[in-house]
PDB file of N, CA and C in Angstrom:
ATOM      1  N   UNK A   1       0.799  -1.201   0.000  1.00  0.00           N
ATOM      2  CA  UNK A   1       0.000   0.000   0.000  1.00  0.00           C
ATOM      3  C   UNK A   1       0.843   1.267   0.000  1.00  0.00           C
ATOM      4  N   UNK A   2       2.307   1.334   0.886  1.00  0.00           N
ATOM      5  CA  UNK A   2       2.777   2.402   0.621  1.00  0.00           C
ATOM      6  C   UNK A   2       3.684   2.823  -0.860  1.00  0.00           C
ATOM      7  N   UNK A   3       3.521   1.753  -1.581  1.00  0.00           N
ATOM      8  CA  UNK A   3       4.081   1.896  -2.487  1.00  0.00           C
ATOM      9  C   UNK A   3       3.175   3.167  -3.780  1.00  0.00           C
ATOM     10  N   UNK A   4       3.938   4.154  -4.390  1.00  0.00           N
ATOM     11  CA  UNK A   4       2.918   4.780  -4.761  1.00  0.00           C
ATOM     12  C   UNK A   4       3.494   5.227  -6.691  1.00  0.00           C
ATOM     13  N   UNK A   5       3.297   5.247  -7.603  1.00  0.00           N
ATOM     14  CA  UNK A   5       3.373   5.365  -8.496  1.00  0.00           C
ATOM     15  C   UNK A   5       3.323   6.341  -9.195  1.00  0.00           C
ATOM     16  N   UNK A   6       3.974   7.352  -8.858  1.00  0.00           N
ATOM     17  CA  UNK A   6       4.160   8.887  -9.680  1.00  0.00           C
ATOM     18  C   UNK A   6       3.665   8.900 -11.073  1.00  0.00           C
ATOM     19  N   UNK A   7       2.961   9.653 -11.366  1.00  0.00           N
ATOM     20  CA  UNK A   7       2.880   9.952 -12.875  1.00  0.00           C
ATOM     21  C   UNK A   7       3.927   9.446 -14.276  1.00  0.00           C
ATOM     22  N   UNK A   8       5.010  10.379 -13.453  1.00  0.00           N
ATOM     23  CA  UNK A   8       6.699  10.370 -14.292  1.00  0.00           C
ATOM     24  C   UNK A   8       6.931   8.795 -14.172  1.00  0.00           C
ATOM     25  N   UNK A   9       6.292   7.835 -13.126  1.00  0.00           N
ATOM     26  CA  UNK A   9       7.160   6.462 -13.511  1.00  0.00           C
ATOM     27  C   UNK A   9       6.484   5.311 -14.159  1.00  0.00           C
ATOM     28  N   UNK A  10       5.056   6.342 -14.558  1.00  0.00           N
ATOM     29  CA  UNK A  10       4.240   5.393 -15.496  1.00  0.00           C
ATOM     30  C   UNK A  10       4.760   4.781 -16.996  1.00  0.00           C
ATOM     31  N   UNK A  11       5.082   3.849 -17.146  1.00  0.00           N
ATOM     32  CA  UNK A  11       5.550   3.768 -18.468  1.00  0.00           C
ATOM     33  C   UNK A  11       4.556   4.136 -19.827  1.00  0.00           C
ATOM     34  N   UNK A  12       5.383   5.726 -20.656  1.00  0.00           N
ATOM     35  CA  UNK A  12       4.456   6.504 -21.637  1.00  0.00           C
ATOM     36  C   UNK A  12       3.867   4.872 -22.835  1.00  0.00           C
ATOM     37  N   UNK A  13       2.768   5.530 -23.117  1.00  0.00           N
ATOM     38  CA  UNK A  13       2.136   4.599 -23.925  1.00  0.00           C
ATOM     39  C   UNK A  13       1.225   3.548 -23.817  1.00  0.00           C
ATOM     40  N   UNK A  14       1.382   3.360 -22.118  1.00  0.00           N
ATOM     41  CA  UNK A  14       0.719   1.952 -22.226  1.00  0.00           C
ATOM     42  C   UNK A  14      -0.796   1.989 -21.909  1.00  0.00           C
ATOM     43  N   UNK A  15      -1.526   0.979 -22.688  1.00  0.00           N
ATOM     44  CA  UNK A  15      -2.830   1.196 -22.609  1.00  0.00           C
ATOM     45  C   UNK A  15      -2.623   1.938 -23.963  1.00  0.00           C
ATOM     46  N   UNK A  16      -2.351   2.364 -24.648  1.00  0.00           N
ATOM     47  CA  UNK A  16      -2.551   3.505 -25.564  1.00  0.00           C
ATOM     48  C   UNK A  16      -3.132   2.554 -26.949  1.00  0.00           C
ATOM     49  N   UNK A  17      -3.994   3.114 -27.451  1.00  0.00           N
ATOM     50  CA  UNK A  17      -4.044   2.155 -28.927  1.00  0.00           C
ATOM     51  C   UNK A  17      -2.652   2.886 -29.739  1.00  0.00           C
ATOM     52  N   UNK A  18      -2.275   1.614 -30.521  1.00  0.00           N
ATOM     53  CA  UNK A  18      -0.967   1.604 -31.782  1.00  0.00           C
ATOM     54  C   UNK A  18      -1.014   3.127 -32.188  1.00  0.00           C
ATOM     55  N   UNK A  19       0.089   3.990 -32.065  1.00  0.00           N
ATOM     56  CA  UNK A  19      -0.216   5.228 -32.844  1.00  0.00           C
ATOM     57  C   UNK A  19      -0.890   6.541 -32.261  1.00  0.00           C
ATOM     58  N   UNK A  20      -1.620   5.963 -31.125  1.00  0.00           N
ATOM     59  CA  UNK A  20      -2.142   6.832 -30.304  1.00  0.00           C
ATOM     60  C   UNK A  20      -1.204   7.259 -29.398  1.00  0.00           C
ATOM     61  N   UNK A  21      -1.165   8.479 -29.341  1.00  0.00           N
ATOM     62  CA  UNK A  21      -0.465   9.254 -28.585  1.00  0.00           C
ATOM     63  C   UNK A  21      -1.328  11.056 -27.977  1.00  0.00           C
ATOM     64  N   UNK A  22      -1.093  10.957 -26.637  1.00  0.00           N
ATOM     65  CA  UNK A  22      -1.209  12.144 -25.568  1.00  0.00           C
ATOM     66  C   UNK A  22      -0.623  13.360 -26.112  1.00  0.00           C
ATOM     67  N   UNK A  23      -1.369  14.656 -26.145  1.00  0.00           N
ATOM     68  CA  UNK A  23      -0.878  15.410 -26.672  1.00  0.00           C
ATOM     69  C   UNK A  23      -0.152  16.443 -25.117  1.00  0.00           C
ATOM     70  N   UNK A  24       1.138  16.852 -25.644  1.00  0.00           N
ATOM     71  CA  UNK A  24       2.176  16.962 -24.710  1.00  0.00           C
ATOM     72  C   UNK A  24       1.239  18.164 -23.473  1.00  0.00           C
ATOM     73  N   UNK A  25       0.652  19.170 -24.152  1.00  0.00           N
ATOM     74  CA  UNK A  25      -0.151  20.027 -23.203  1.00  0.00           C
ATOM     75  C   UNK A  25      -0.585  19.233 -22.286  1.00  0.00           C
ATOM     76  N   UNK A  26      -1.822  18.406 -22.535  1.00  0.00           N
ATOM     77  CA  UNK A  26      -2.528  17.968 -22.009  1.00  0.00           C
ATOM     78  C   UNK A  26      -1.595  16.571 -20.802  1.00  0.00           C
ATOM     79  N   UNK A  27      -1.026  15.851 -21.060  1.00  0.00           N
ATOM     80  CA  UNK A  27       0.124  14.882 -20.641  1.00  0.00           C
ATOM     81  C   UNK A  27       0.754  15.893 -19.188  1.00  0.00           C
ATOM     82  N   UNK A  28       1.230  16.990 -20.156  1.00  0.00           N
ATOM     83  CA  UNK A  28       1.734  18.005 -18.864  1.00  0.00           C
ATOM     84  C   UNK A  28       1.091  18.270 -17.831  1.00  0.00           C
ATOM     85  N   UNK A  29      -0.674  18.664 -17.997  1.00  0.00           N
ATOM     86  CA  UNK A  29      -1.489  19.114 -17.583  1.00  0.00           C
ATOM     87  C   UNK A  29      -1.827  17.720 -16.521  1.00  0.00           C
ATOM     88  N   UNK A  30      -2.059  16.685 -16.696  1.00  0.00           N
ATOM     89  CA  UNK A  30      -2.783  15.371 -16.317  1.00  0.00           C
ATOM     90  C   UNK A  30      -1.648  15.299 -15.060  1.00  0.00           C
ATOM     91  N   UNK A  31      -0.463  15.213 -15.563  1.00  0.00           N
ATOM     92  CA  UNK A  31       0.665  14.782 -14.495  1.00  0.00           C
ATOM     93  C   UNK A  31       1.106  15.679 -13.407  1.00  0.00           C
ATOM     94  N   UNK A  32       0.466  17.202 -13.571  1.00  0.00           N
ATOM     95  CA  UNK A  32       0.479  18.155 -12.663  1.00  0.00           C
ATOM     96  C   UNK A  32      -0.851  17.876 -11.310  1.00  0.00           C
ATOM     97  N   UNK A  33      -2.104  17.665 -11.956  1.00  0.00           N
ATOM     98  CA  UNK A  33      -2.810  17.377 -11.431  1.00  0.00           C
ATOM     99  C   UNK A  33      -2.914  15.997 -10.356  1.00  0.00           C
ATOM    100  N   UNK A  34      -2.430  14.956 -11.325  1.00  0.00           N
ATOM    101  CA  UNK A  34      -2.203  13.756 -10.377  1.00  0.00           C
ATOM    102  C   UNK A  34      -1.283  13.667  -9.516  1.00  0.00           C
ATOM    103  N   UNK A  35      -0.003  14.852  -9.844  1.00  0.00           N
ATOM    104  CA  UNK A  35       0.935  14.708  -8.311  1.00  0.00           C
ATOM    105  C   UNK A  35       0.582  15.405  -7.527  1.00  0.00           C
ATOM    106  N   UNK A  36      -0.462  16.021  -7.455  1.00  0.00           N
ATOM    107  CA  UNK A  36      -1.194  17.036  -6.718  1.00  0.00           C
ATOM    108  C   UNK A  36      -2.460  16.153  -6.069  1.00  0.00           C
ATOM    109  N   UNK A  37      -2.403  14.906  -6.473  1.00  0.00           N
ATOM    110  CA  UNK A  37      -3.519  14.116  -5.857  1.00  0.00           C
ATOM    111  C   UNK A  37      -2.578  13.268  -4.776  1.00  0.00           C
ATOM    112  N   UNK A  38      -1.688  12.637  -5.322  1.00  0.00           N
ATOM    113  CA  UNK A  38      -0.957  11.409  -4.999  1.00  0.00           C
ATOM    114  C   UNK A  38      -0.152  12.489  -3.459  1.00  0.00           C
ATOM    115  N   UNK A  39       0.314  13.351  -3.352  1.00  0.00           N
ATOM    116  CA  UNK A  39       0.510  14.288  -2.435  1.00  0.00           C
ATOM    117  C   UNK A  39      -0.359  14.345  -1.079  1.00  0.00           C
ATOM    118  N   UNK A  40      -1.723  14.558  -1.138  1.00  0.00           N
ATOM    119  CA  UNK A  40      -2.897  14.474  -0.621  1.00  0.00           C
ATOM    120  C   UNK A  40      -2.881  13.466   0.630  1.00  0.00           C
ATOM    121  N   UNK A  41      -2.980  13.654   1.773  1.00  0.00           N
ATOM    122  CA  UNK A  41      -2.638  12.581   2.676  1.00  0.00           C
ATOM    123  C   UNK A  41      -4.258  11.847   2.846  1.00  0.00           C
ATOM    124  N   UNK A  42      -3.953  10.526   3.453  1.00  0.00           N
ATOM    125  CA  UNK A  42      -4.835   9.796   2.545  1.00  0.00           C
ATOM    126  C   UNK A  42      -5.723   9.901   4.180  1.00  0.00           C
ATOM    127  N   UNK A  43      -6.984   9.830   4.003  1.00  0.00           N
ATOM    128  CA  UNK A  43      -8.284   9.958   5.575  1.00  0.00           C
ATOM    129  C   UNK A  43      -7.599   9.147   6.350  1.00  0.00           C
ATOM    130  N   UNK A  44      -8.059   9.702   7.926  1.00  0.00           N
ATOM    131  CA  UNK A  44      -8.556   8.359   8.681  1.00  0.00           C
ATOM    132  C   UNK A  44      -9.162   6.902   8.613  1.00  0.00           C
ATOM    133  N   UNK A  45     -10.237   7.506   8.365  1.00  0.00           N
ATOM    134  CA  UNK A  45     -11.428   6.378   7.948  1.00  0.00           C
ATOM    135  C   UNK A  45     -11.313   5.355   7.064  1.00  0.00           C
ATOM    136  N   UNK A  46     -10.303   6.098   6.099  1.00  0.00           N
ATOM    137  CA  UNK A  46     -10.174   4.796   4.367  1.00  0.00           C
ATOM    138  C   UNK A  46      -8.935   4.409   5.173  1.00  0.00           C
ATOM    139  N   UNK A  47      -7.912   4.537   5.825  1.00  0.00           N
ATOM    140  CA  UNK A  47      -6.812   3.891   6.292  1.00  0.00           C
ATOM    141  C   UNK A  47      -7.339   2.668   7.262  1.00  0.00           C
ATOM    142  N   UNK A  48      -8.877   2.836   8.288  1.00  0.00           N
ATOM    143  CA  UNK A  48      -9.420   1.814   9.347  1.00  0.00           C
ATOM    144  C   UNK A  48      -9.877   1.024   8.175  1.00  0.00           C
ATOM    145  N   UNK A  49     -10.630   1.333   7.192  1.00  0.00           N
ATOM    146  CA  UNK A  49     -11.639   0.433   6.024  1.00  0.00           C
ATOM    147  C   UNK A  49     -10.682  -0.681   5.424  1.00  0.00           C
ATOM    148  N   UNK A  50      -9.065   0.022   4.977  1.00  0.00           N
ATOM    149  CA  UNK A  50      -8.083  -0.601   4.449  1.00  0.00           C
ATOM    150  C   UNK A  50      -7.960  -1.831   5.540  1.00  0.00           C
ATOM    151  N   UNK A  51      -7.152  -1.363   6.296  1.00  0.00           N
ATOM    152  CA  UNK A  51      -6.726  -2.027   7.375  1.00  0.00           C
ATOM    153  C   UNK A  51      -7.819  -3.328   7.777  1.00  0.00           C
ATOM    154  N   UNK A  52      -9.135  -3.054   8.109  1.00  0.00           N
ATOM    155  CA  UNK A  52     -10.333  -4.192   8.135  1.00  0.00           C
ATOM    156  C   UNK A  52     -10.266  -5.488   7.303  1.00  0.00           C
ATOM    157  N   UNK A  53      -9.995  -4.769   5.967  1.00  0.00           N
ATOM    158  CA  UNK A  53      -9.849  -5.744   4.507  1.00  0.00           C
ATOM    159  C   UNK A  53      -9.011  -6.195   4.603  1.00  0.00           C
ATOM    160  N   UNK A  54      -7.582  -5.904   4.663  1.00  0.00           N
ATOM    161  CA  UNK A  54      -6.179  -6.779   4.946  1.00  0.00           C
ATOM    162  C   UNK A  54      -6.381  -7.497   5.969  1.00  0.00           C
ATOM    163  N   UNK A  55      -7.391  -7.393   7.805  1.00  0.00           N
ATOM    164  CA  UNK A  55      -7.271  -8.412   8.581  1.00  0.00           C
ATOM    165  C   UNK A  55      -8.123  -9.330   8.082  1.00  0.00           C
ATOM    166  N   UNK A  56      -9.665  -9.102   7.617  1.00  0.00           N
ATOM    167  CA  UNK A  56     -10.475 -10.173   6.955  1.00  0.00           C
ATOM    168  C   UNK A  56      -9.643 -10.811   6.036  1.00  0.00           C
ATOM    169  N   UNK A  57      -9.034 -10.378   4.699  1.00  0.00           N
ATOM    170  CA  UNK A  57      -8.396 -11.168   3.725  1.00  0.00           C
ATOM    171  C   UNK A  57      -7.489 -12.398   4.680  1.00  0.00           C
ATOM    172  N   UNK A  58      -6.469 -11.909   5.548  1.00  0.00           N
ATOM    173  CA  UNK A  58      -5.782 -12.769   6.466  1.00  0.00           C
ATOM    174  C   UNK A  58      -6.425 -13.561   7.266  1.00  0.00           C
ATOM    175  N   UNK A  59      -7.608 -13.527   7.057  1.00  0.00           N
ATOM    176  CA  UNK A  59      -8.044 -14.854   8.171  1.00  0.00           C
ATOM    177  C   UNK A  59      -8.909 -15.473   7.288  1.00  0.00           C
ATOM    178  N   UNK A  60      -9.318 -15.696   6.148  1.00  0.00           N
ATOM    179  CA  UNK A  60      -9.329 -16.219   5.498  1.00  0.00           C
ATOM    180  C   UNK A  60      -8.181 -17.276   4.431  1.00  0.00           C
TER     181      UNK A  60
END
C-alpha cells in the first residue's frame, strides 16, 4: 500500500491504442494534477476500512 506510483514512472504509452499518442499540453497538464492528488494525505477512515480488509483477507 505504501508503495505509490508517480505519474513520471508510469511507463508513456501503455494502454494507448498503436499510434495513439497524448498530446504533450494535455500529458503536462494530467501529471500536474495527479501529483497534486498522490501528495494528498490519505483519511482516517479509508486507512481503518483498508486495514479491516487486509485483517479479513488474512483470516481467510
Amino acid at each position: 500500500m505504501s508503495d505509490k506510483i508517480k505519474p513520471e514512472q508510469a511507463t508513456p504509452g501503455q494502454g494507448d491504442a498503436p499510434g495513439e499518442q497524448v498530446p504533450e499540453w494535455l500529458g503536462n497538464r494530467l501529471r500536474r494534477m495527479f501529483t497534486e492528488v498522490m501528495d494528498e494525505p490519505v483519511p482516517d477512515e479509508f486507512k481503518a476500512l483498508l486495514k479491516q480488509l487486509e485483517d479479513k483477507e488474512r483470516g481467510s
